[in-house]
PDB file of N, CA and C in Angstrom:
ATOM      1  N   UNK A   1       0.825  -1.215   0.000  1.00  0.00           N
ATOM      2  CA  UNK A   1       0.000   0.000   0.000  1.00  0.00           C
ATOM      3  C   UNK A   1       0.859   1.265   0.000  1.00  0.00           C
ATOM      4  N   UNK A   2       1.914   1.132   0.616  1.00  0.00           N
ATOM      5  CA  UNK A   2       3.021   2.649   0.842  1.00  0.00           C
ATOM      6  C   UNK A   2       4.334   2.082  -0.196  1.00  0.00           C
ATOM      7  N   UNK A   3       4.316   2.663  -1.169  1.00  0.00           N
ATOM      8  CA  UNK A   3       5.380   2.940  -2.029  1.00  0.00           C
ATOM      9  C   UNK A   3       6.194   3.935  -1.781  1.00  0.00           C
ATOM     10  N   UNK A   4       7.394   3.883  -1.529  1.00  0.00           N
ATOM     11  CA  UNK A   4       8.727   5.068  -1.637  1.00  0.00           C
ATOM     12  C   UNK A   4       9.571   4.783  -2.753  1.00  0.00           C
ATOM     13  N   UNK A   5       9.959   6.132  -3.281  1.00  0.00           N
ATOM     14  CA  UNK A   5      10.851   6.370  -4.197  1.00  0.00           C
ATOM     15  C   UNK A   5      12.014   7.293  -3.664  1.00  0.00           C
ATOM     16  N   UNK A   6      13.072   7.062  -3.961  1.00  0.00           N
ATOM     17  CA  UNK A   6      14.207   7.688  -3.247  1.00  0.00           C
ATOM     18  C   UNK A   6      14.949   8.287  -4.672  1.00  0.00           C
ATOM     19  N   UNK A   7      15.478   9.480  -4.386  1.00  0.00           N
ATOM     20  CA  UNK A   7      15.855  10.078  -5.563  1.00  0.00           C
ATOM     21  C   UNK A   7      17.387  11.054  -4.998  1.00  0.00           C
ATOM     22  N   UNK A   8      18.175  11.695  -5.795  1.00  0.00           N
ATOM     23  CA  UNK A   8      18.765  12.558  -5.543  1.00  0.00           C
ATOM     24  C   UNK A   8      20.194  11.974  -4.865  1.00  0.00           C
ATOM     25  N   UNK A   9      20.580  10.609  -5.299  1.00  0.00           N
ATOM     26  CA  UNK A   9      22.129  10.157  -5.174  1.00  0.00           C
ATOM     27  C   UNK A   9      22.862  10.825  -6.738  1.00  0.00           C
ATOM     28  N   UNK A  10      23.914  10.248  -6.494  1.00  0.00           N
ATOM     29  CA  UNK A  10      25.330  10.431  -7.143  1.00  0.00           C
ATOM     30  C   UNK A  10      26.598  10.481  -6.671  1.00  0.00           C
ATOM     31  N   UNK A  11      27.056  10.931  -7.850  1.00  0.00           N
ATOM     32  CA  UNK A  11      28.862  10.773  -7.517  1.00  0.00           C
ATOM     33  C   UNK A  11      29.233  12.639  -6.887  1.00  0.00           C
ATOM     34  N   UNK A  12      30.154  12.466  -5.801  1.00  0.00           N
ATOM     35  CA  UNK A  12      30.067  13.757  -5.033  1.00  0.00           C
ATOM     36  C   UNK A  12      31.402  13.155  -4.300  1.00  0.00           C
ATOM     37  N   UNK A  13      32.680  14.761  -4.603  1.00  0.00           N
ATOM     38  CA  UNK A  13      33.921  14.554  -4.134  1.00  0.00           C
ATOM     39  C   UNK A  13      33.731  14.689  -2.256  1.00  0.00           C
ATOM     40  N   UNK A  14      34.878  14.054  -1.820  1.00  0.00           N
ATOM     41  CA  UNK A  14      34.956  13.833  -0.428  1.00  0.00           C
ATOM     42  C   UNK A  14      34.904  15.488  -0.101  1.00  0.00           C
ATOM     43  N   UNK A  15      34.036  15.899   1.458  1.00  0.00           N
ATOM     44  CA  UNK A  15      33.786  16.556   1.570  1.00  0.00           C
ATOM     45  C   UNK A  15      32.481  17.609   1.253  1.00  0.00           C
ATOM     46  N   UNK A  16      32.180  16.966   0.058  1.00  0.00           N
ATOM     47  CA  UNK A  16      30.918  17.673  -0.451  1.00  0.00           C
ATOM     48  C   UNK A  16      29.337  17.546  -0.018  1.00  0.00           C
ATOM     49  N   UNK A  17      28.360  17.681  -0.505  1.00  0.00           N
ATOM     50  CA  UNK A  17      26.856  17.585  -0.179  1.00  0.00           C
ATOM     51  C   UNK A  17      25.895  17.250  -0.755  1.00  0.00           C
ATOM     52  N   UNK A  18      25.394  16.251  -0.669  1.00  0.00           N
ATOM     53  CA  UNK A  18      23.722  16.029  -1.773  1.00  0.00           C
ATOM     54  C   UNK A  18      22.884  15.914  -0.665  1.00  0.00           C
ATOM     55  N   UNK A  19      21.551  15.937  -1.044  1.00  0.00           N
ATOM     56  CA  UNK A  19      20.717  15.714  -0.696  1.00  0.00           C
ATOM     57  C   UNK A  19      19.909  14.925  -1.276  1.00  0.00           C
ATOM     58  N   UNK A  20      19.472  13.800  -0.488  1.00  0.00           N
ATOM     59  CA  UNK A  20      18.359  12.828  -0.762  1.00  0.00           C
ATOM     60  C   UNK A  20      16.810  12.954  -0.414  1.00  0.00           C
ATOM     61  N   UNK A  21      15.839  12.506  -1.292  1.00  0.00           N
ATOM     62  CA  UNK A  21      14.815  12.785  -1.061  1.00  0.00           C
ATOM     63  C   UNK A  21      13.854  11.207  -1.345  1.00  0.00           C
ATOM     64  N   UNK A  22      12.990  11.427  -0.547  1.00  0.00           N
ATOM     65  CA  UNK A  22      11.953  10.007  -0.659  1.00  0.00           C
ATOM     66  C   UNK A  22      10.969  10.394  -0.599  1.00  0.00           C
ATOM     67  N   UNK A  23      10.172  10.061  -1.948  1.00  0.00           N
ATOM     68  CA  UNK A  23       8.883  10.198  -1.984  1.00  0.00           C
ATOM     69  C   UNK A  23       7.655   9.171  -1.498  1.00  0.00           C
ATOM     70  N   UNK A  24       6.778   9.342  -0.950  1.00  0.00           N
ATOM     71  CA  UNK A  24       6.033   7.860  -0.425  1.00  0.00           C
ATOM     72  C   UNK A  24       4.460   8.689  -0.584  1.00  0.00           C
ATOM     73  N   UNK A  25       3.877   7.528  -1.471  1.00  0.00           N
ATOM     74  CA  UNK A  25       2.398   7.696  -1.428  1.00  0.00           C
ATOM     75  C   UNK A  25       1.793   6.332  -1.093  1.00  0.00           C
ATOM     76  N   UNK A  26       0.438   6.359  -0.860  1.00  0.00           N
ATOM     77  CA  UNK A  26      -0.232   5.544   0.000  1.00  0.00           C
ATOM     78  C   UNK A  26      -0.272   5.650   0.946  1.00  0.00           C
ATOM     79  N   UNK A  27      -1.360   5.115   1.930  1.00  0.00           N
ATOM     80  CA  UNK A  27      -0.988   5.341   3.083  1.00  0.00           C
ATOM     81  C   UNK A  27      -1.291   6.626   3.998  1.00  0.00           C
ATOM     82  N   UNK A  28      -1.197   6.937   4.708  1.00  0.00           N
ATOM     83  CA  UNK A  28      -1.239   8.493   5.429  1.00  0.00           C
ATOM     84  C   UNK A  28       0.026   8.418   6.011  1.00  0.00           C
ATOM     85  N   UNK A  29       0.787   9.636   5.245  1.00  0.00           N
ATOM     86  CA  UNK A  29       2.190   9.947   5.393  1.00  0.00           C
ATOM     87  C   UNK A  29       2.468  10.047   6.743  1.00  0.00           C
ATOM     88  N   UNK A  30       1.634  11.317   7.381  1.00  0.00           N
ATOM     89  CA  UNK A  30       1.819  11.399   8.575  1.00  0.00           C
ATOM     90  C   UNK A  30       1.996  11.080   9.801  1.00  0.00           C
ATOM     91  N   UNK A  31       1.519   9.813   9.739  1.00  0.00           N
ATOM     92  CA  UNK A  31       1.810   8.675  10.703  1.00  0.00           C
ATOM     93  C   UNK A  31       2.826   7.764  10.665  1.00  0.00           C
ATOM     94  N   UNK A  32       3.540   7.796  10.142  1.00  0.00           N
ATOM     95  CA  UNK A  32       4.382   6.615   9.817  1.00  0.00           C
ATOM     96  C   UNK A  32       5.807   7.340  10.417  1.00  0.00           C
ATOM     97  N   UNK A  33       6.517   6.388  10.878  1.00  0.00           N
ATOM     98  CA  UNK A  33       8.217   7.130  11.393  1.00  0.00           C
ATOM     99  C   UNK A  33       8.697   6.547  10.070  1.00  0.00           C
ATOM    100  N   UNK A  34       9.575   7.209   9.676  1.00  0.00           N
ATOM    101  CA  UNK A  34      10.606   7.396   8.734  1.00  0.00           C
ATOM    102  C   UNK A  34      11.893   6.814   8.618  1.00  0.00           C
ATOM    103  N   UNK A  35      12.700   5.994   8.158  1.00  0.00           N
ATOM    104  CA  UNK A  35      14.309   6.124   8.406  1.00  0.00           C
ATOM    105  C   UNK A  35      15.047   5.650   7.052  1.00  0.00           C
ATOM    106  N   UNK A  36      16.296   6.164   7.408  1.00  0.00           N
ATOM    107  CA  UNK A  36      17.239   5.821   6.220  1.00  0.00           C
ATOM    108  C   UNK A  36      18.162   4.894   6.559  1.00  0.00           C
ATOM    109  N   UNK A  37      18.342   3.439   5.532  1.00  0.00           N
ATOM    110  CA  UNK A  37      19.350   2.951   6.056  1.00  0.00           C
ATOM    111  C   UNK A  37      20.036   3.026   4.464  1.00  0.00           C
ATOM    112  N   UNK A  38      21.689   2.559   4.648  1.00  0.00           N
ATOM    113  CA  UNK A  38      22.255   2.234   3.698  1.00  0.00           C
ATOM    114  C   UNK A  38      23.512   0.812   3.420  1.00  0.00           C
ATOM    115  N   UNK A  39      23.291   0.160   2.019  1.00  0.00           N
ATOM    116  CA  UNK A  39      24.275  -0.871   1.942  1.00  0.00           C
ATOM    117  C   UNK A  39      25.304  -0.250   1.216  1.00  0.00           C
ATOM    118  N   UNK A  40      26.552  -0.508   1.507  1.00  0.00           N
ATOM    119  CA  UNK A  40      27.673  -1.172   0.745  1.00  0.00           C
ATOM    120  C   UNK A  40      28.065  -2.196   0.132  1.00  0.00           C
ATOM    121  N   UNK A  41      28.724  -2.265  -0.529  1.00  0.00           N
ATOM    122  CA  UNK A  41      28.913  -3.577  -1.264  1.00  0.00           C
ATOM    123  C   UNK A  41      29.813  -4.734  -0.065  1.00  0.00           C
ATOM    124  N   UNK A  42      29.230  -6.120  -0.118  1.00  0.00           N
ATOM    125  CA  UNK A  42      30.021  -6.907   0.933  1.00  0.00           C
ATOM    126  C   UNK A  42      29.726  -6.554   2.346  1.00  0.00           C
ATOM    127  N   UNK A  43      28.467  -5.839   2.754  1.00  0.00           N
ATOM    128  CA  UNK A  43      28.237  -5.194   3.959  1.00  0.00           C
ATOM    129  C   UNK A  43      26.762  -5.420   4.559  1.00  0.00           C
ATOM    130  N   UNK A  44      26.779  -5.615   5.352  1.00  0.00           N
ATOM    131  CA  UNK A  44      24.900  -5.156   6.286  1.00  0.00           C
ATOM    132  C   UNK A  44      24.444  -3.786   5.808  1.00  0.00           C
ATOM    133  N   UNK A  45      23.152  -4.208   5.394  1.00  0.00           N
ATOM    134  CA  UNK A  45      22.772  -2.743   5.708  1.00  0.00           C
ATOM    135  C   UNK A  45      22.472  -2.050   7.106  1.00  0.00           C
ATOM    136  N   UNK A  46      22.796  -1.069   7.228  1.00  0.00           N
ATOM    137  CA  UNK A  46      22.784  -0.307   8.257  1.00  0.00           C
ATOM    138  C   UNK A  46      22.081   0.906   8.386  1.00  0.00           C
ATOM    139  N   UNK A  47      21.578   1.219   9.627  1.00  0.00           N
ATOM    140  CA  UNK A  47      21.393   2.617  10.187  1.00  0.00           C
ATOM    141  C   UNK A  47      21.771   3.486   9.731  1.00  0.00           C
ATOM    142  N   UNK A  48      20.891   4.836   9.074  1.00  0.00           N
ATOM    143  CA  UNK A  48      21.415   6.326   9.435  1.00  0.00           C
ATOM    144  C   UNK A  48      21.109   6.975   9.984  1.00  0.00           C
ATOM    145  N   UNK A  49      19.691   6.852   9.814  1.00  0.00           N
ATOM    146  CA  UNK A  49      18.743   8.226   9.916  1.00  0.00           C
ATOM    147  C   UNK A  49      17.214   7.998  10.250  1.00  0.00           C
ATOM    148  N   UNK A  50      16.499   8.377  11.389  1.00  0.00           N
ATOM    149  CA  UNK A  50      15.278   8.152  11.609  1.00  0.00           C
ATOM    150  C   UNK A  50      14.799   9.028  11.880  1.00  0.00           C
ATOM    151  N   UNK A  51      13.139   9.314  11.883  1.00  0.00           N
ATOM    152  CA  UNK A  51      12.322  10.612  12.432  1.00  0.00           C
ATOM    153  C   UNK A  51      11.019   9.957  12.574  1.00  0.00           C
ATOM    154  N   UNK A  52      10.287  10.656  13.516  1.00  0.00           N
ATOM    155  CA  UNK A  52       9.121  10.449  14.241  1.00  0.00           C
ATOM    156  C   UNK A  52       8.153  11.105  13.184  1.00  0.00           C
ATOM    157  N   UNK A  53       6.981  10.727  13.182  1.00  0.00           N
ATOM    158  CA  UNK A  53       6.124  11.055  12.298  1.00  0.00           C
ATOM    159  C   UNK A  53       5.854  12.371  12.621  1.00  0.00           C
ATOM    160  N   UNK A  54       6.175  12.959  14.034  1.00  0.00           N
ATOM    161  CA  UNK A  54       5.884  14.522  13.864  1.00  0.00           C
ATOM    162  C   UNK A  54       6.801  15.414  12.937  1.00  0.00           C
ATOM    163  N   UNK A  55       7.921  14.623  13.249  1.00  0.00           N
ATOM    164  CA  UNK A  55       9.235  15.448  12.781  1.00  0.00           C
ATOM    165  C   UNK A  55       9.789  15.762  13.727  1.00  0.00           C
ATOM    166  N   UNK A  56       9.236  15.479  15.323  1.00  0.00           N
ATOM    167  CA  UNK A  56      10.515  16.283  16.481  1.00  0.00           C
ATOM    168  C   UNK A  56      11.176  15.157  16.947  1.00  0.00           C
ATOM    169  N   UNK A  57      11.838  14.289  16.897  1.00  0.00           N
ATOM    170  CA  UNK A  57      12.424  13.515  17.158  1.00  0.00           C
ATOM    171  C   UNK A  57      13.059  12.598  16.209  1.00  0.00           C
ATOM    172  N   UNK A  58      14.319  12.483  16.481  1.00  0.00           N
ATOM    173  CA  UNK A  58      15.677  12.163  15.337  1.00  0.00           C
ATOM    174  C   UNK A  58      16.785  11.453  16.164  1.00  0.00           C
ATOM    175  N   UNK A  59      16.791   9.956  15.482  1.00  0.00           N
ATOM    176  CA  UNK A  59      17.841   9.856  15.902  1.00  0.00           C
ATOM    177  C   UNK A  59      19.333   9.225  14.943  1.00  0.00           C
ATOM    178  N   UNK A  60      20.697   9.409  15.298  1.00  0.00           N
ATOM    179  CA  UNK A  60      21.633   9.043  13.981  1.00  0.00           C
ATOM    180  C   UNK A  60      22.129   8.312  14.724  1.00  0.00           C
ATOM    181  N   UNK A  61      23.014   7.427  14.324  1.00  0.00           N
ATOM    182  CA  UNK A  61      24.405   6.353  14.965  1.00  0.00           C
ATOM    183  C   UNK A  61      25.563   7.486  14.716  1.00  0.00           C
ATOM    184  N   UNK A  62      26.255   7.322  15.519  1.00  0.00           N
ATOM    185  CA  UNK A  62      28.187   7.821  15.718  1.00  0.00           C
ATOM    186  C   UNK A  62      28.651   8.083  14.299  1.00  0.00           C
ATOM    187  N   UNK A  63      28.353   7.638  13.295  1.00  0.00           N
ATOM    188  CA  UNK A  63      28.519   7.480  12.289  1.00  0.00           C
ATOM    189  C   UNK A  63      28.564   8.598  11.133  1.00  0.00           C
ATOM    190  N   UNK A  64      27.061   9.224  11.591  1.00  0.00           N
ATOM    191  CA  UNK A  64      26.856  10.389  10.426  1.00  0.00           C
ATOM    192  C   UNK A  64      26.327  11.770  11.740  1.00  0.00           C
ATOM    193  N   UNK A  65      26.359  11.392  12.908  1.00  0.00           N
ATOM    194  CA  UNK A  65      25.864  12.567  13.936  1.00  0.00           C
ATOM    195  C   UNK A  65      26.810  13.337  13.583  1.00  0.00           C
ATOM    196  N   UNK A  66      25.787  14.814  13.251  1.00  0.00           N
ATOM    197  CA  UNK A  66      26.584  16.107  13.005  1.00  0.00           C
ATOM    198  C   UNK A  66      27.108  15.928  11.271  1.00  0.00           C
ATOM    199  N   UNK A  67      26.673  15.294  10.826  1.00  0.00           N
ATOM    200  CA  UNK A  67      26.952  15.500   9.467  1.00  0.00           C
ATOM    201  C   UNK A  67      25.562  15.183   8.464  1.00  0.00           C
ATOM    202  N   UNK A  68      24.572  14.219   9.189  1.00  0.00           N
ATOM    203  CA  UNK A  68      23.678  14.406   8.581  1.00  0.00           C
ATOM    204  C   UNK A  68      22.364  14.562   8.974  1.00  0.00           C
ATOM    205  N   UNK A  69      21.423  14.948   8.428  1.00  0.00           N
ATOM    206  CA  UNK A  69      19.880  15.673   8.635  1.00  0.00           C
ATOM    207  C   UNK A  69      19.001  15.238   8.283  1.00  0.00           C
ATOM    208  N   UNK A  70      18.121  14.200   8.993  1.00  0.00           N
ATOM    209  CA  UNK A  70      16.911  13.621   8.493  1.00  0.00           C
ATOM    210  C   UNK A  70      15.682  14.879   8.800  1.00  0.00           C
ATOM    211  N   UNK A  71      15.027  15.242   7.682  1.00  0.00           N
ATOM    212  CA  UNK A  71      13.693  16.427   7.860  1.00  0.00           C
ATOM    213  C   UNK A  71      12.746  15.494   7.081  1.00  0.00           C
ATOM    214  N   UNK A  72      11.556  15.840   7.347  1.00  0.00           N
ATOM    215  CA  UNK A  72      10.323  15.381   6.491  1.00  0.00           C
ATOM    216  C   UNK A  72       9.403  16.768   6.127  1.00  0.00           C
ATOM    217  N   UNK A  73       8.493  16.734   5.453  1.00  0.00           N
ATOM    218  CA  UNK A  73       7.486  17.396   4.788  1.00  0.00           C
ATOM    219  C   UNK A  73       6.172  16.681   4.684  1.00  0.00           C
ATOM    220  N   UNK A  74       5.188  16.626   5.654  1.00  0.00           N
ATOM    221  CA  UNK A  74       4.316  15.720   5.463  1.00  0.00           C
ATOM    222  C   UNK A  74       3.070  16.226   4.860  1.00  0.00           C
ATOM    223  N   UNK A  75       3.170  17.993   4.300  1.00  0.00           N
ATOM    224  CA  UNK A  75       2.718  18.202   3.087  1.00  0.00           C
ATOM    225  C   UNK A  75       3.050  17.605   1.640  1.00  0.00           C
ATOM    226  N   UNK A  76       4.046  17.626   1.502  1.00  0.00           N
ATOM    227  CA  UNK A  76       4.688  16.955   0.372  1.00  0.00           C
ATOM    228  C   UNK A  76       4.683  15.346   0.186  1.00  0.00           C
ATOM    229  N   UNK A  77       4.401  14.821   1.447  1.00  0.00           N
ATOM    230  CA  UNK A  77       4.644  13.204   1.608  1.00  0.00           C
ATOM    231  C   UNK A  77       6.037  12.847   1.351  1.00  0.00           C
ATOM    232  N   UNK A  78       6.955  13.594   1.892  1.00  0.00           N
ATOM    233  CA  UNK A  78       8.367  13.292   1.739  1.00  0.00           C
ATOM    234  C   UNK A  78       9.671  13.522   2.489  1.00  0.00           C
ATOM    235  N   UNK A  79      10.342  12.867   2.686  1.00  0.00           N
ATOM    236  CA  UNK A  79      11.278  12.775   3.681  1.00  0.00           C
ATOM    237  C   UNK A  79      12.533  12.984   2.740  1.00  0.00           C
ATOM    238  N   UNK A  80      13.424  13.762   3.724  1.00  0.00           N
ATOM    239  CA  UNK A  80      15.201  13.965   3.228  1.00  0.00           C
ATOM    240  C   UNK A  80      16.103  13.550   4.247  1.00  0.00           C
ATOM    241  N   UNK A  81      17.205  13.255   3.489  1.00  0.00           N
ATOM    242  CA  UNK A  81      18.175  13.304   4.140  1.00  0.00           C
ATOM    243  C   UNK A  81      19.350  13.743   3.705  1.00  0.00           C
ATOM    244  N   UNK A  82      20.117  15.178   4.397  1.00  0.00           N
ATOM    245  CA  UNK A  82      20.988  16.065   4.083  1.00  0.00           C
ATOM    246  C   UNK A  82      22.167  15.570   4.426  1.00  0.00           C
ATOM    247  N   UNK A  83      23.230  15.149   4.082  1.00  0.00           N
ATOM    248  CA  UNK A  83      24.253  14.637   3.360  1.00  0.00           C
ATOM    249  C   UNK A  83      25.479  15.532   3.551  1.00  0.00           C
ATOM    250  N   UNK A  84      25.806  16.213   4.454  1.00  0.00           N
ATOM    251  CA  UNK A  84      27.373  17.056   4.175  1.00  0.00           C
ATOM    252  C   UNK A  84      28.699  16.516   4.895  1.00  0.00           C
ATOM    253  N   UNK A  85      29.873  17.022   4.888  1.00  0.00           N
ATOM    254  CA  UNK A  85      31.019  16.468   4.883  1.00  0.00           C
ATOM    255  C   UNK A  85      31.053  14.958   4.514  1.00  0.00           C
ATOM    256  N   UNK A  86      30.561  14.552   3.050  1.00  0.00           N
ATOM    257  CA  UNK A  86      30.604  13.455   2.788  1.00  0.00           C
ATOM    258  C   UNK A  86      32.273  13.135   3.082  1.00  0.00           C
ATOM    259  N   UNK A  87      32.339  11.558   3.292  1.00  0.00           N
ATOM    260  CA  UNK A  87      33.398  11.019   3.212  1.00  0.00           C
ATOM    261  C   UNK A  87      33.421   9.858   1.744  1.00  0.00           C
ATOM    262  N   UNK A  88      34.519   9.346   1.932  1.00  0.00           N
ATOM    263  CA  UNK A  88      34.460   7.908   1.123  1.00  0.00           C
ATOM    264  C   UNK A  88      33.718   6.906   1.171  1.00  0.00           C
ATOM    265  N   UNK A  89      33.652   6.583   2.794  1.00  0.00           N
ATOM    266  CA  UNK A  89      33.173   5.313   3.645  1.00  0.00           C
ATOM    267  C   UNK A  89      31.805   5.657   3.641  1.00  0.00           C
ATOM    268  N   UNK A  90      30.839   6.644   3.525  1.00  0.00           N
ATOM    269  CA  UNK A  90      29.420   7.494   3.205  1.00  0.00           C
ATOM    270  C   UNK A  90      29.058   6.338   1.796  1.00  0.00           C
ATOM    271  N   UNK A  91      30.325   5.714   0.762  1.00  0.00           N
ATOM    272  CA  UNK A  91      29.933   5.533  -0.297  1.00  0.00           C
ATOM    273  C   UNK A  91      28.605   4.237  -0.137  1.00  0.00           C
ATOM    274  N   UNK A  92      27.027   4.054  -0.870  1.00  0.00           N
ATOM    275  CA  UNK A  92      27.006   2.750  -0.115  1.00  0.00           C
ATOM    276  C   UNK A  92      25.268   3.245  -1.628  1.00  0.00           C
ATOM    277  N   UNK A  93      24.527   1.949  -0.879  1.00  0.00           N
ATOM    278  CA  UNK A  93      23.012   2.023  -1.885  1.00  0.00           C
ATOM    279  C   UNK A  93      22.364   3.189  -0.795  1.00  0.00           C
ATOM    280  N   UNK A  94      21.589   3.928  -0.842  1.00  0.00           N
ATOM    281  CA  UNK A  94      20.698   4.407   0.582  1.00  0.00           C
ATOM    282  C   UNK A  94      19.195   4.132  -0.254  1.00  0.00           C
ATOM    283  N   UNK A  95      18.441   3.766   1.199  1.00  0.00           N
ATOM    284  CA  UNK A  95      17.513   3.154   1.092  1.00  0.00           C
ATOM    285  C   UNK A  95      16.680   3.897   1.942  1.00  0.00           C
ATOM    286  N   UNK A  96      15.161   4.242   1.591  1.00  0.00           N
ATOM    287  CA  UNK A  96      13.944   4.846   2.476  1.00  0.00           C
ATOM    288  C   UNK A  96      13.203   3.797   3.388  1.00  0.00           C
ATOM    289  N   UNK A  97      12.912   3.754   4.214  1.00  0.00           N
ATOM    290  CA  UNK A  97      11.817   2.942   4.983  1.00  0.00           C
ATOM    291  C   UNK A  97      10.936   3.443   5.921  1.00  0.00           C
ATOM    292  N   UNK A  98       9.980   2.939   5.892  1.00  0.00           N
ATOM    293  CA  UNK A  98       8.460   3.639   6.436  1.00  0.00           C
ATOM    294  C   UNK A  98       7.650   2.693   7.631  1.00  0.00           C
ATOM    295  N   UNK A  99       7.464   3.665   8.604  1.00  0.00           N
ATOM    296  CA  UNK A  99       6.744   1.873   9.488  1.00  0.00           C
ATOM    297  C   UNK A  99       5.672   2.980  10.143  1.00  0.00           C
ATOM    298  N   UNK A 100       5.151   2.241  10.796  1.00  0.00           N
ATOM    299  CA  UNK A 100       3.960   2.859  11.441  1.00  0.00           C
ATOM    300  C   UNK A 100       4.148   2.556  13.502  1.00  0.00           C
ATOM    301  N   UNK A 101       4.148   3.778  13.661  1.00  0.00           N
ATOM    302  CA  UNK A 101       4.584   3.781  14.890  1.00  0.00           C
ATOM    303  C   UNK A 101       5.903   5.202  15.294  1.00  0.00           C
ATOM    304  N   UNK A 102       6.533   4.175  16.270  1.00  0.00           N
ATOM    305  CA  UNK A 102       7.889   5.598  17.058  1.00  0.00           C
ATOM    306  C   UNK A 102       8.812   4.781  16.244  1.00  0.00           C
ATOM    307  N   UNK A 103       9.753   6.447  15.543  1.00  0.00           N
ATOM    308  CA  UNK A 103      10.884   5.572  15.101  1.00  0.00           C
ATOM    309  C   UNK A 103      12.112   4.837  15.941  1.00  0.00           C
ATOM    310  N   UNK A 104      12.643   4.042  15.080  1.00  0.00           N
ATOM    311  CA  UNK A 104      13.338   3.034  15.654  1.00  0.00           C
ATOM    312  C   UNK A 104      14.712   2.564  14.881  1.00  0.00           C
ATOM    313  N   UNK A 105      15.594   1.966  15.197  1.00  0.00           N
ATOM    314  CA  UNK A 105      16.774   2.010  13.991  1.00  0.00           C
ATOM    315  C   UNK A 105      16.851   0.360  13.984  1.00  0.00           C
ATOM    316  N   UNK A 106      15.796  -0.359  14.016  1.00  0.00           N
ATOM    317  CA  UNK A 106      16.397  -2.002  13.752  1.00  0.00           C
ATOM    318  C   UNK A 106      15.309  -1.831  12.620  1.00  0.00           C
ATOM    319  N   UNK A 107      16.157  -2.362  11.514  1.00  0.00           N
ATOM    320  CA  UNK A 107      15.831  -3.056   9.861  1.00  0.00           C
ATOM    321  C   UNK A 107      14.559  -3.442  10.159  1.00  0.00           C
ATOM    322  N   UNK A 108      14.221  -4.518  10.696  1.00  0.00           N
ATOM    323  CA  UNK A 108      13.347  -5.456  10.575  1.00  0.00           C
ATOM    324  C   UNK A 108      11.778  -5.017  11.138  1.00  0.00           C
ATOM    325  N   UNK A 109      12.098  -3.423  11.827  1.00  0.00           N
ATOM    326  CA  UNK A 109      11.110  -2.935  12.214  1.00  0.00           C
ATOM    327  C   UNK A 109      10.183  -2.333  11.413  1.00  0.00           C
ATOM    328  N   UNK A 110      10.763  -2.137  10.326  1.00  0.00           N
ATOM    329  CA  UNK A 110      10.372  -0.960   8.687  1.00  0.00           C
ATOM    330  C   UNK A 110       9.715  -2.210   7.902  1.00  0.00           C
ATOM    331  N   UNK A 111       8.165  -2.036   7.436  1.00  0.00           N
ATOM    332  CA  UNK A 111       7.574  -2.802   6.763  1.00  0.00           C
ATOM    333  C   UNK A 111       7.512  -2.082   5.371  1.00  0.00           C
ATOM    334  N   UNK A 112       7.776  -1.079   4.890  1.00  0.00           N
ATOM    335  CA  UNK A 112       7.848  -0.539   3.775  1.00  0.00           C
ATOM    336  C   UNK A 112       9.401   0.195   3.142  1.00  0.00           C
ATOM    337  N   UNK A 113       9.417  -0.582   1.599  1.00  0.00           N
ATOM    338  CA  UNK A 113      11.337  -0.167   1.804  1.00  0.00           C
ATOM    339  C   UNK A 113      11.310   0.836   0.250  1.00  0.00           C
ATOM    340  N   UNK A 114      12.241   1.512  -0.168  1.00  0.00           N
ATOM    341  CA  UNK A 114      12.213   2.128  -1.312  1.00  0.00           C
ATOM    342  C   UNK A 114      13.095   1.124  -1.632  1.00  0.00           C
ATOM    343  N   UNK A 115      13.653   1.483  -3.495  1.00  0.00           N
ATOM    344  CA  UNK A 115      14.618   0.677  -4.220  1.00  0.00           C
ATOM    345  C   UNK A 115      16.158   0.825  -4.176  1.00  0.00           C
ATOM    346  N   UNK A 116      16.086   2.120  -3.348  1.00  0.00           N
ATOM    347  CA  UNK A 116      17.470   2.763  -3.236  1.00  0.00           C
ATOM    348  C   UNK A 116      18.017   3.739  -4.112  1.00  0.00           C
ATOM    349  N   UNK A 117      18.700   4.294  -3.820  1.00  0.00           N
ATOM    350  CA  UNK A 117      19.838   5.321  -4.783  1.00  0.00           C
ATOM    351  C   UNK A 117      21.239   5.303  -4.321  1.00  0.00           C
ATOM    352  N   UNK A 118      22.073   5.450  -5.301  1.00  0.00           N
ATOM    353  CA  UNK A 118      23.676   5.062  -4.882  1.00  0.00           C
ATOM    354  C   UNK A 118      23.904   6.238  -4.659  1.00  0.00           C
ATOM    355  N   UNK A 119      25.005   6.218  -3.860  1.00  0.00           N
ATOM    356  CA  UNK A 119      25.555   7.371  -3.322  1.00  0.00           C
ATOM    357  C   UNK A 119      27.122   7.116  -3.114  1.00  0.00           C
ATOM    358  N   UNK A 120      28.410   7.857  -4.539  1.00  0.00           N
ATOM    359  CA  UNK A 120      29.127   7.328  -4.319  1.00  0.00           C
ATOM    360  C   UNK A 120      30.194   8.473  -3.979  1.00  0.00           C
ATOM    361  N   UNK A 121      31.518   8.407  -2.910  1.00  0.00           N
ATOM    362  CA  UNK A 121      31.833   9.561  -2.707  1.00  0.00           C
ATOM    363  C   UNK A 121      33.394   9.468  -3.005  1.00  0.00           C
ATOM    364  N   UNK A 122      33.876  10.493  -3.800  1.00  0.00           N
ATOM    365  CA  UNK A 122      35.709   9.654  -4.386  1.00  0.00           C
ATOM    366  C   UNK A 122      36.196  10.965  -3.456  1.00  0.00           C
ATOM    367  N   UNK A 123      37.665  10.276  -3.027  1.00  0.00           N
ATOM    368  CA  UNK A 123      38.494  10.723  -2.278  1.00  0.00           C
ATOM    369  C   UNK A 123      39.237  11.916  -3.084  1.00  0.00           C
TER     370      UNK A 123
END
């Protein structure tokens, strides 16, 4: 019923900034917590980025705290995630996921996934 589309990867030198965006219809946007995880190649996917269906509550892993920004728009039905002092190790698939409830950062909690967008970052 909730489809996401994730848009707005690419190739971006170390240090630099994109921004990702996920679109999701179906469903009532507004309710649902939000999060971003991402794979690497040969890797788990992992944690980045989560938000509460209000939007006031966010949480990141050690990983990207202070470098990146999960916001939503639940006029728009769409969630971002702001992307700066990319590194190398940033390089990976990123992926949208949607659940219904408080957000949370375990995989298996997200019943709705986007297809991903690569996000690759050269040194």
């Amino acid at each position: 019923q909730v489809q996401l589309v994730e848009s707005g990867g690419g190739l971006v030198q170390a240090g630099g900034s994109l921004r990702l965006s996920c679109a999701a219809s179906g469903g009532t946007f507004s309710t649902y917590a939000m999060g971003w995880f991402r794979q690497a190649p040969g890797k788990e996917r992992e944690f980045v980025a989560t938000i509460s269906a209000s939007g006031h509550t966010t949480y990141y892993p050690d990983s990207v705290k202070g470098r990146f920004t999960i916001s939503r728009d639940n006029a728009k039905n769409t969630v971002y995630l702001q992307m700066n002092s990319l590194k190398p190790e940033d390089t990976a698939v990123y992926y949208c996921a949607a659940r219904q409830g408080v957000p949370t950062t375990t995989r298996g909690a997200y019943s709705y996934w986007g297809q991903g967008t690569q996000v690759t970052v050269s040194s």
